[in-house]
PDB file of N, CA and C in Angstrom:
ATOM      1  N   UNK A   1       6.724 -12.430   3.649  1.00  0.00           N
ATOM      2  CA  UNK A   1       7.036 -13.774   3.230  1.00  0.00           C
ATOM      3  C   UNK A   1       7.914 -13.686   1.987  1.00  0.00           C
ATOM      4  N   UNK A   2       9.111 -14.389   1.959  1.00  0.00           N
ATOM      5  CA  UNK A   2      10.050 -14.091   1.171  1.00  0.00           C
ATOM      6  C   UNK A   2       9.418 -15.403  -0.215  1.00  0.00           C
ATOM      7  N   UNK A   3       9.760 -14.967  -1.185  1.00  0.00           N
ATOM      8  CA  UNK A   3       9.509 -16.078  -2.661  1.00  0.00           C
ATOM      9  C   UNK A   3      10.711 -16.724  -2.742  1.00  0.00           C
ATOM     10  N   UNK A   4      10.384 -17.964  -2.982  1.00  0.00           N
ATOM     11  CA  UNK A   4      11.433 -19.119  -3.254  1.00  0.00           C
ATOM     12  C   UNK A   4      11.600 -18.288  -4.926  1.00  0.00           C
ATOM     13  N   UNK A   5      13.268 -19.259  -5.391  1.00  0.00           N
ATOM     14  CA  UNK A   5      12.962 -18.237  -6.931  1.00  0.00           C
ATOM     15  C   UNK A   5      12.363 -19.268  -7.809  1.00  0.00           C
ATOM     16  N   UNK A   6      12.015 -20.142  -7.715  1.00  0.00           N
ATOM     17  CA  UNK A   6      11.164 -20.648  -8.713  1.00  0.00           C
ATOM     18  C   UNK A   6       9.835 -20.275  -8.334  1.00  0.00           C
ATOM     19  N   UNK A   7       8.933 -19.513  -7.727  1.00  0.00           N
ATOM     20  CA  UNK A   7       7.759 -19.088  -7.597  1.00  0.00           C
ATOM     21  C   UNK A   7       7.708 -17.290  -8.085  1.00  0.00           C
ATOM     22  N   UNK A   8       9.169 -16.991  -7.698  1.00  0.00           N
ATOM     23  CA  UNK A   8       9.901 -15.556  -8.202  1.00  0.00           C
ATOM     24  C   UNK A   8       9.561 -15.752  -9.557  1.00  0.00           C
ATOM     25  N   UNK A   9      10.705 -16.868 -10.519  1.00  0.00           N
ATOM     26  CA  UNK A   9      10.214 -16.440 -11.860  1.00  0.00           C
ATOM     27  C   UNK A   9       8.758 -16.612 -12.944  1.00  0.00           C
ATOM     28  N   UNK A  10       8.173 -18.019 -11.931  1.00  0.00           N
ATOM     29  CA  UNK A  10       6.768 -18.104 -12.487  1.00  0.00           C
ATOM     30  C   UNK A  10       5.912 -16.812 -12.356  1.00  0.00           C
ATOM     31  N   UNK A  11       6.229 -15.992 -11.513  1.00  0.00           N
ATOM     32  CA  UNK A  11       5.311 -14.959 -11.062  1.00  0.00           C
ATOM     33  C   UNK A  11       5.790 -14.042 -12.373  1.00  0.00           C
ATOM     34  N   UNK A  12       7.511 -13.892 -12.454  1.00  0.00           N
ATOM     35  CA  UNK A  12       7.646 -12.807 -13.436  1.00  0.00           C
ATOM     36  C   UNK A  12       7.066 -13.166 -14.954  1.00  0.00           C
ATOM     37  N   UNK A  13       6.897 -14.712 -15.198  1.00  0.00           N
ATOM     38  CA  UNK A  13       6.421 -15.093 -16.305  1.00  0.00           C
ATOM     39  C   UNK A  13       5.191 -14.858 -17.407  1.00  0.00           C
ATOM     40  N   UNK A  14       4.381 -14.964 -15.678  1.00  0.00           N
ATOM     41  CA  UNK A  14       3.147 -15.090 -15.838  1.00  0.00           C
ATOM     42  C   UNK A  14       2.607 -13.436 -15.724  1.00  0.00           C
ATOM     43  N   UNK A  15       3.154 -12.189 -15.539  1.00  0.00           N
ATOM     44  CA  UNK A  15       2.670 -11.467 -14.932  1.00  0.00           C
ATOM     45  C   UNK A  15       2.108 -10.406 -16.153  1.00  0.00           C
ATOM     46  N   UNK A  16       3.091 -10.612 -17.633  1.00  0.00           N
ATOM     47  CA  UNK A  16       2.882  -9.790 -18.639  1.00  0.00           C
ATOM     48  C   UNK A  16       1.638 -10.318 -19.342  1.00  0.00           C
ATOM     49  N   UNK A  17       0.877 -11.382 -18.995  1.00  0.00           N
ATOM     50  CA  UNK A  17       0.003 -12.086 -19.467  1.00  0.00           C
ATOM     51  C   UNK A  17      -1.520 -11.037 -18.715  1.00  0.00           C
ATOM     52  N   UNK A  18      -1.469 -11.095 -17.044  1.00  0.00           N
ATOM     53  CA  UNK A  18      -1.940 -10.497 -16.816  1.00  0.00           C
ATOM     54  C   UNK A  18      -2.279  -9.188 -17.245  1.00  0.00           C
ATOM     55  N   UNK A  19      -1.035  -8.223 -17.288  1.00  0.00           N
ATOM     56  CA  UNK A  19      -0.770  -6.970 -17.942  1.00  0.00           C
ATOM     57  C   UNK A  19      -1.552  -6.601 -19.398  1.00  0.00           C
ATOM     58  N   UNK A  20      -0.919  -8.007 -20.216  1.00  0.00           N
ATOM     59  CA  UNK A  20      -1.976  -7.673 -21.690  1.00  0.00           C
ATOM     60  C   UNK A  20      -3.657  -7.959 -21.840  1.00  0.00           C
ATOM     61  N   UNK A  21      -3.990  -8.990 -20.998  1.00  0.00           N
ATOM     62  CA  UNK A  21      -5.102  -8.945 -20.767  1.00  0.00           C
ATOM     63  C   UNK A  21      -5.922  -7.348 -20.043  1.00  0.00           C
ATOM     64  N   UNK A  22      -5.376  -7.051 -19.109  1.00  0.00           N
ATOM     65  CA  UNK A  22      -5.695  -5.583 -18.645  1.00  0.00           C
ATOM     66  C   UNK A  22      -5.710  -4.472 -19.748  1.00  0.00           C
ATOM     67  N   UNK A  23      -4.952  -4.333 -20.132  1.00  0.00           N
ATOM     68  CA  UNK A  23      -4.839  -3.360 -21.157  1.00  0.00           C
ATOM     69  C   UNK A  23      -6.019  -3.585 -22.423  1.00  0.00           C
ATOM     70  N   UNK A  24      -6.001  -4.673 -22.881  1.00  0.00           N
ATOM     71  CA  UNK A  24      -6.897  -5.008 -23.964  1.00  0.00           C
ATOM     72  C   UNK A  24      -8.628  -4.805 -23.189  1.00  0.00           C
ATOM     73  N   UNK A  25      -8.388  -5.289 -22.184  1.00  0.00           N
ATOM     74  CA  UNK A  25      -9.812  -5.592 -21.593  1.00  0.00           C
ATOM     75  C   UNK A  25     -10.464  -6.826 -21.983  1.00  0.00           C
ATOM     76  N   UNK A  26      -9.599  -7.575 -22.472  1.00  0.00           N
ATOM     77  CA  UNK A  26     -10.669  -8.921 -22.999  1.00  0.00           C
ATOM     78  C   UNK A  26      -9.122 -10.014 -23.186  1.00  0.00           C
ATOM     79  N   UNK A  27      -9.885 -11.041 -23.022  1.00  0.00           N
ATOM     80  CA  UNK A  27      -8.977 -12.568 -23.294  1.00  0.00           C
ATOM     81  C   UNK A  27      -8.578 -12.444 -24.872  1.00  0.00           C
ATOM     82  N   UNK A  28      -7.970 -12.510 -25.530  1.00  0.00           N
ATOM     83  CA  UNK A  28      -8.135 -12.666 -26.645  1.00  0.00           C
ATOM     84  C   UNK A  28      -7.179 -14.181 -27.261  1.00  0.00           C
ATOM     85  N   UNK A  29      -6.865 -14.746 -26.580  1.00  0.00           N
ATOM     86  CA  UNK A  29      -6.451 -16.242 -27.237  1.00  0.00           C
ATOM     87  C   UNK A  29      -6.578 -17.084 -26.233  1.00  0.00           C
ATOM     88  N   UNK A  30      -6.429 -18.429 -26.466  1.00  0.00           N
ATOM     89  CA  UNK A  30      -6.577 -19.562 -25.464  1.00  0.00           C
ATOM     90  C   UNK A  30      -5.099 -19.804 -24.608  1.00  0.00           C
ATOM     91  N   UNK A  31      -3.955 -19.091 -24.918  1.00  0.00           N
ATOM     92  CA  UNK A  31      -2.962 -19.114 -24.277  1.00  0.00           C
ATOM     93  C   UNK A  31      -3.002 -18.591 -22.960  1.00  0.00           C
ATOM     94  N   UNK A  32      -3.553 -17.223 -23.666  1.00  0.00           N
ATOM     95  CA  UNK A  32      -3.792 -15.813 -22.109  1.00  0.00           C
ATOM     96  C   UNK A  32      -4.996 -17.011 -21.112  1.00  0.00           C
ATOM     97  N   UNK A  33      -5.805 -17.308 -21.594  1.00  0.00           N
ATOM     98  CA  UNK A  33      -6.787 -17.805 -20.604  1.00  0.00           C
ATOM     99  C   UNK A  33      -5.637 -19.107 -19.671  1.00  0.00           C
ATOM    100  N   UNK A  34      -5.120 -19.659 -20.402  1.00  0.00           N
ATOM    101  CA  UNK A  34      -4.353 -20.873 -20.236  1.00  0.00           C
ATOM    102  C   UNK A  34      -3.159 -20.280 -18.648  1.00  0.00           C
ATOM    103  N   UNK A  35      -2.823 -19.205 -19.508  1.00  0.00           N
ATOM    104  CA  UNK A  35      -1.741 -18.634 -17.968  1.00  0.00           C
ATOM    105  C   UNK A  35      -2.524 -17.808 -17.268  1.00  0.00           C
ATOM    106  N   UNK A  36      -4.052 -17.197 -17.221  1.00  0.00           N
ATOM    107  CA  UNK A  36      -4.426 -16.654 -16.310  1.00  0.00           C
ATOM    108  C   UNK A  36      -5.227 -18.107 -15.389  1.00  0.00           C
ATOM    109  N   UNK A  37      -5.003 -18.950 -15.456  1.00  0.00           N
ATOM    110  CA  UNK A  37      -5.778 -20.113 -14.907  1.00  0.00           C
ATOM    111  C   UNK A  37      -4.392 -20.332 -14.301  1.00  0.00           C
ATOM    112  N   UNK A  38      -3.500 -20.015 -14.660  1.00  0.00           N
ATOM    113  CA  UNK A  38      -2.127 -20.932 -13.721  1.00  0.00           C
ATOM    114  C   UNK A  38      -2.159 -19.767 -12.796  1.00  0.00           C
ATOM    115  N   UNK A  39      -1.735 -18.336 -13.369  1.00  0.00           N
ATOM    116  CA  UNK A  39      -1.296 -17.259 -12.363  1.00  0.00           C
ATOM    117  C   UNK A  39      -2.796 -17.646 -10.828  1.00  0.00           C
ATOM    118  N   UNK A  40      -3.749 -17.869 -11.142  1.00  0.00           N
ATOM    119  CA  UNK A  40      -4.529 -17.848 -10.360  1.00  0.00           C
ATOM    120  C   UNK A  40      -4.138 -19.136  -9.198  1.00  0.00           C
ATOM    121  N   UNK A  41      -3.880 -20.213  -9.726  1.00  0.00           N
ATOM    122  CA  UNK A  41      -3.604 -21.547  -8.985  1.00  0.00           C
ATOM    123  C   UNK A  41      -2.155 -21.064  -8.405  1.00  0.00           C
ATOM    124  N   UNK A  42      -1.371 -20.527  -8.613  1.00  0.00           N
ATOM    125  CA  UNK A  42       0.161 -19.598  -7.913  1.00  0.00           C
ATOM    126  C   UNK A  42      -0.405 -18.873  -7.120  1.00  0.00           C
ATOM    127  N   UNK A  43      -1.139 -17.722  -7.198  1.00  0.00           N
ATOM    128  CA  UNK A  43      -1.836 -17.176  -6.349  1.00  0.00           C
ATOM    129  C   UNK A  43      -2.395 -17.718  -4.779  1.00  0.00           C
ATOM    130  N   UNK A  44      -3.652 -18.278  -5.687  1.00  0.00           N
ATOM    131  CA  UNK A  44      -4.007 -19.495  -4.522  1.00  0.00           C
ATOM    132  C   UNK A  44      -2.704 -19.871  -2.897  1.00  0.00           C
ATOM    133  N   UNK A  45      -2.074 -20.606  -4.261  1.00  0.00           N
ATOM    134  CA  UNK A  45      -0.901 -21.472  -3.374  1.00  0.00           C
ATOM    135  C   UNK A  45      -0.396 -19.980  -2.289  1.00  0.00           C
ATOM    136  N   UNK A  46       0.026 -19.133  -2.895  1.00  0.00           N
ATOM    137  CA  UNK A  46       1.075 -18.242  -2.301  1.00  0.00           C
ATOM    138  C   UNK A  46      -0.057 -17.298  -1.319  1.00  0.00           C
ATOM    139  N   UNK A  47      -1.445 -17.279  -1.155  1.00  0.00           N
ATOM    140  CA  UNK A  47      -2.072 -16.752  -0.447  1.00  0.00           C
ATOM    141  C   UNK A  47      -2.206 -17.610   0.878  1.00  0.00           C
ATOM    142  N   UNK A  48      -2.145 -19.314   0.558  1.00  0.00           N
ATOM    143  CA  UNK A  48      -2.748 -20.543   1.393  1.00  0.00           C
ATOM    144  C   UNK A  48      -1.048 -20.209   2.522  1.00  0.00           C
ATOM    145  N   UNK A  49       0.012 -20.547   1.897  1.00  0.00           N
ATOM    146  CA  UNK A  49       1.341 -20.442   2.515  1.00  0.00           C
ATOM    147  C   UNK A  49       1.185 -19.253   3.252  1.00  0.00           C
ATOM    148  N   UNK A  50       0.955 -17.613   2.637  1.00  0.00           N
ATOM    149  CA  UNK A  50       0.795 -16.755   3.337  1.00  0.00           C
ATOM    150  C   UNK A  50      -0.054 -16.786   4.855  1.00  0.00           C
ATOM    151  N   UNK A  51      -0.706 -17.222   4.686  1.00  0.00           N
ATOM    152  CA  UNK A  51      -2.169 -17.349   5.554  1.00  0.00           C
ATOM    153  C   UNK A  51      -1.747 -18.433   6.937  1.00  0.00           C
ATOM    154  N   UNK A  52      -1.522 -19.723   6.211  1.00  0.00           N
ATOM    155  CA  UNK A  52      -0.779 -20.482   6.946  1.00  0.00           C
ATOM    156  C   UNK A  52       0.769 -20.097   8.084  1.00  0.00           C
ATOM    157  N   UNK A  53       1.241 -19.166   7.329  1.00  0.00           N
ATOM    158  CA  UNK A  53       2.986 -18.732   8.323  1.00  0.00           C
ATOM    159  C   UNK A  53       2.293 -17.463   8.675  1.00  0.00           C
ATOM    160  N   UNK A  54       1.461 -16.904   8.671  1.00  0.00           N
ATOM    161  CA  UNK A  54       1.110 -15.504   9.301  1.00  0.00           C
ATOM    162  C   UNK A  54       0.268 -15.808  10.364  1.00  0.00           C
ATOM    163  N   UNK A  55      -0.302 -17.288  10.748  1.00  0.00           N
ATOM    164  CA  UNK A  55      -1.228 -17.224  12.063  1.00  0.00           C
ATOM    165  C   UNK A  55      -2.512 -16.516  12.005  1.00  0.00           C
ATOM    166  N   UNK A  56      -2.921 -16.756  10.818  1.00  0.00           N
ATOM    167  CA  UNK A  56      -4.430 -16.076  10.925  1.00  0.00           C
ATOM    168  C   UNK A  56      -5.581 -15.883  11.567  1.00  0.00           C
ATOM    169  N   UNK A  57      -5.220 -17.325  11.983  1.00  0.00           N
ATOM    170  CA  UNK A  57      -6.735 -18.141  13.179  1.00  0.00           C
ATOM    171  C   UNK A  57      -5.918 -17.385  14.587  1.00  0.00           C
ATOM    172  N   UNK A  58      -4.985 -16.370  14.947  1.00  0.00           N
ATOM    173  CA  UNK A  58      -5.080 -15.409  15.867  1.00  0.00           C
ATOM    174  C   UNK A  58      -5.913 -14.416  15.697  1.00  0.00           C
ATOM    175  N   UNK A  59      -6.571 -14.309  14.679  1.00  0.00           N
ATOM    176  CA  UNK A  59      -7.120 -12.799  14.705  1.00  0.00           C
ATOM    177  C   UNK A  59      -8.604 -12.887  16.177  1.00  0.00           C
ATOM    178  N   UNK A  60      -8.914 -14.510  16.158  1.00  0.00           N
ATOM    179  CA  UNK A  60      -9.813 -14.199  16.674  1.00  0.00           C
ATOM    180  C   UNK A  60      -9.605 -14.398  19.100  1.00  0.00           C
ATOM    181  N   UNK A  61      -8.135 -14.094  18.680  1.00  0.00           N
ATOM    182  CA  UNK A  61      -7.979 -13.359  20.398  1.00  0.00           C
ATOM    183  C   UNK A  61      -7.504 -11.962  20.317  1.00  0.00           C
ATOM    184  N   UNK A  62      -7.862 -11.514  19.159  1.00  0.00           N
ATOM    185  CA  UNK A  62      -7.454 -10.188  19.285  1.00  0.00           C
ATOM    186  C   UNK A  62      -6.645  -8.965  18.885  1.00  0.00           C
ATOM    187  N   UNK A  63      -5.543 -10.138  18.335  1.00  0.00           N
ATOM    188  CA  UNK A  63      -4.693  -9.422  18.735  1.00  0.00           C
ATOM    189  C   UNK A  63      -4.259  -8.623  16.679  1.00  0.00           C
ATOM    190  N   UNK A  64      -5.195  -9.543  15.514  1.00  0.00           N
ATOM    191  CA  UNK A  64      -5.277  -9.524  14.120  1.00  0.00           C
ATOM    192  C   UNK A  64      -3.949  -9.297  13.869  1.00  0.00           C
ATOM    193  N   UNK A  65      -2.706 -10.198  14.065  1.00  0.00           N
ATOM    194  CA  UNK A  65      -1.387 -10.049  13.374  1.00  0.00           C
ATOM    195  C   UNK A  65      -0.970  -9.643  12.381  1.00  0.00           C
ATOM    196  N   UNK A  66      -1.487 -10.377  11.346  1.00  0.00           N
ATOM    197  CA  UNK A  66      -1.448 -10.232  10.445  1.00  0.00           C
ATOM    198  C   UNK A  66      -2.005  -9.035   9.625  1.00  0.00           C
ATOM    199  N   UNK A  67      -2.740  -8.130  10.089  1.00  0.00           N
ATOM    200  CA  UNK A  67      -3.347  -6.781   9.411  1.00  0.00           C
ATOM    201  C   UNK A  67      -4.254  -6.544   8.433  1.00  0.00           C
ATOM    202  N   UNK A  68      -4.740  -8.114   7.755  1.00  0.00           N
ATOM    203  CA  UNK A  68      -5.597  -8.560   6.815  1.00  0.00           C
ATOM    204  C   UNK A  68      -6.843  -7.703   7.140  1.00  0.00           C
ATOM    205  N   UNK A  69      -7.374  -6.837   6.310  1.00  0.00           N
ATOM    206  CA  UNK A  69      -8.177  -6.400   6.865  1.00  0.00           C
ATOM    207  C   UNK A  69      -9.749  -7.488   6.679  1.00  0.00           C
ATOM    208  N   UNK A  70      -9.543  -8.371   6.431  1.00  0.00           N
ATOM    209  CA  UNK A  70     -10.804  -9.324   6.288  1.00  0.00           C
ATOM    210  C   UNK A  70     -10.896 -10.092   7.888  1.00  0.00           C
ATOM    211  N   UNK A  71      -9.597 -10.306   8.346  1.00  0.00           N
ATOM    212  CA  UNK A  71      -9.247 -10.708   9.816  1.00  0.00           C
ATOM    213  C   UNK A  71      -9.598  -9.692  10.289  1.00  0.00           C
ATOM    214  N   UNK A  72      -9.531  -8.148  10.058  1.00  0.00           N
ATOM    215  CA  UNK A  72      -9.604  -7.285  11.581  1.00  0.00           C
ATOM    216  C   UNK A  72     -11.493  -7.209  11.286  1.00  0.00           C
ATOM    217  N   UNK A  73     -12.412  -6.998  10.460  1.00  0.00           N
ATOM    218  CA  UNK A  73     -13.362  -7.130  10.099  1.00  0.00           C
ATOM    219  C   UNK A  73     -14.131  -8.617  11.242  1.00  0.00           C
ATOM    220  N   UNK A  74     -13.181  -9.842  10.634  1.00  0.00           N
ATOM    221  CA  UNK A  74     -13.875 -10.673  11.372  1.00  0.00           C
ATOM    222  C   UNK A  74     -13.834 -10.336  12.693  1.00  0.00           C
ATOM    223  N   UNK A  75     -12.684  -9.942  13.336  1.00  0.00           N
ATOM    224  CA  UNK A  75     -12.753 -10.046  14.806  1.00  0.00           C
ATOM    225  C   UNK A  75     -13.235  -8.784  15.050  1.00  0.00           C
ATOM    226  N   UNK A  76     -14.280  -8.035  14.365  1.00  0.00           N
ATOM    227  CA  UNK A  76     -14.801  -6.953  15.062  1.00  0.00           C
ATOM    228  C   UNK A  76     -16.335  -7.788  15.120  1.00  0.00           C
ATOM    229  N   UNK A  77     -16.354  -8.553  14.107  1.00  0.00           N
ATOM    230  CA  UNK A  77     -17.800  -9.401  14.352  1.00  0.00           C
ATOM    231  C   UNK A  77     -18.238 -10.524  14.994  1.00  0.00           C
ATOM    232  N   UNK A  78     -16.882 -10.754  15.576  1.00  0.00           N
ATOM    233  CA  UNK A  78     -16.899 -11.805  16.243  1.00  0.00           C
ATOM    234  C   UNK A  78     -16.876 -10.854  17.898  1.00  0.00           C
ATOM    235  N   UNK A  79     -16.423  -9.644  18.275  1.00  0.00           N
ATOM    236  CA  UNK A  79     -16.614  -9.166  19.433  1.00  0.00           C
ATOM    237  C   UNK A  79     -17.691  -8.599  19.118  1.00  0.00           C
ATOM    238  N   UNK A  80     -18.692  -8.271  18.116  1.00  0.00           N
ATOM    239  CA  UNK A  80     -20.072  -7.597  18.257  1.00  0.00           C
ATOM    240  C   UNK A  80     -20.857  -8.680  18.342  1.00  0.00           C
ATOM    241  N   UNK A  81     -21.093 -10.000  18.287  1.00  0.00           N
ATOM    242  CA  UNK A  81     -21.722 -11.060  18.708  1.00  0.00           C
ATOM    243  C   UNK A  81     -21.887 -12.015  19.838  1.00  0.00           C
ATOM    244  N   UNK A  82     -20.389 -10.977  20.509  1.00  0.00           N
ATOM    245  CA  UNK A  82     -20.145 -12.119  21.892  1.00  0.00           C
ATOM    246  C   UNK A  82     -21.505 -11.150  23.189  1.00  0.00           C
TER     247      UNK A  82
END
């Protein structure tokens, strides 16, 4: 799935926020919390779009398109129940 570039540069924006939080191991101002609450709601969005144009609700004829391994999981539990 290709990024529109305004989701391109929010991602590059937001991403050193992530980065310093990692490194530190801890939140340390109300800003970082402030853009790890957005990077998460971008996320969200760009997982829902993903999910949505990849045909997910195929996984359960079989065929798991998409390669998600939470889809190939389901449709192994969904053929160990039938």
């Amino acid at each position: 799935m290709k990024l529109d570039d305004a989701t391109f540069r929010q991602l590059r924006r937001l991403a050193p926020v992530l980065d310093d939080v990692l490194n530190a191991g801890e939140v340390e101002h109300a800003d970082q919390a402030a853009d790890l609450a957005s990077l998460a709601q971008l996320c969200s969005r760009l997982f829902d779009a993903y999910r949505d144009q990849t045909s997910v609700g195929d996984c359960a004829s079989g065929t798991a398109p998409c390669g998600n391994c939470e889809c190939i999981e389901a449709l192994g539990t969904q053929k160990a129940s039938v």
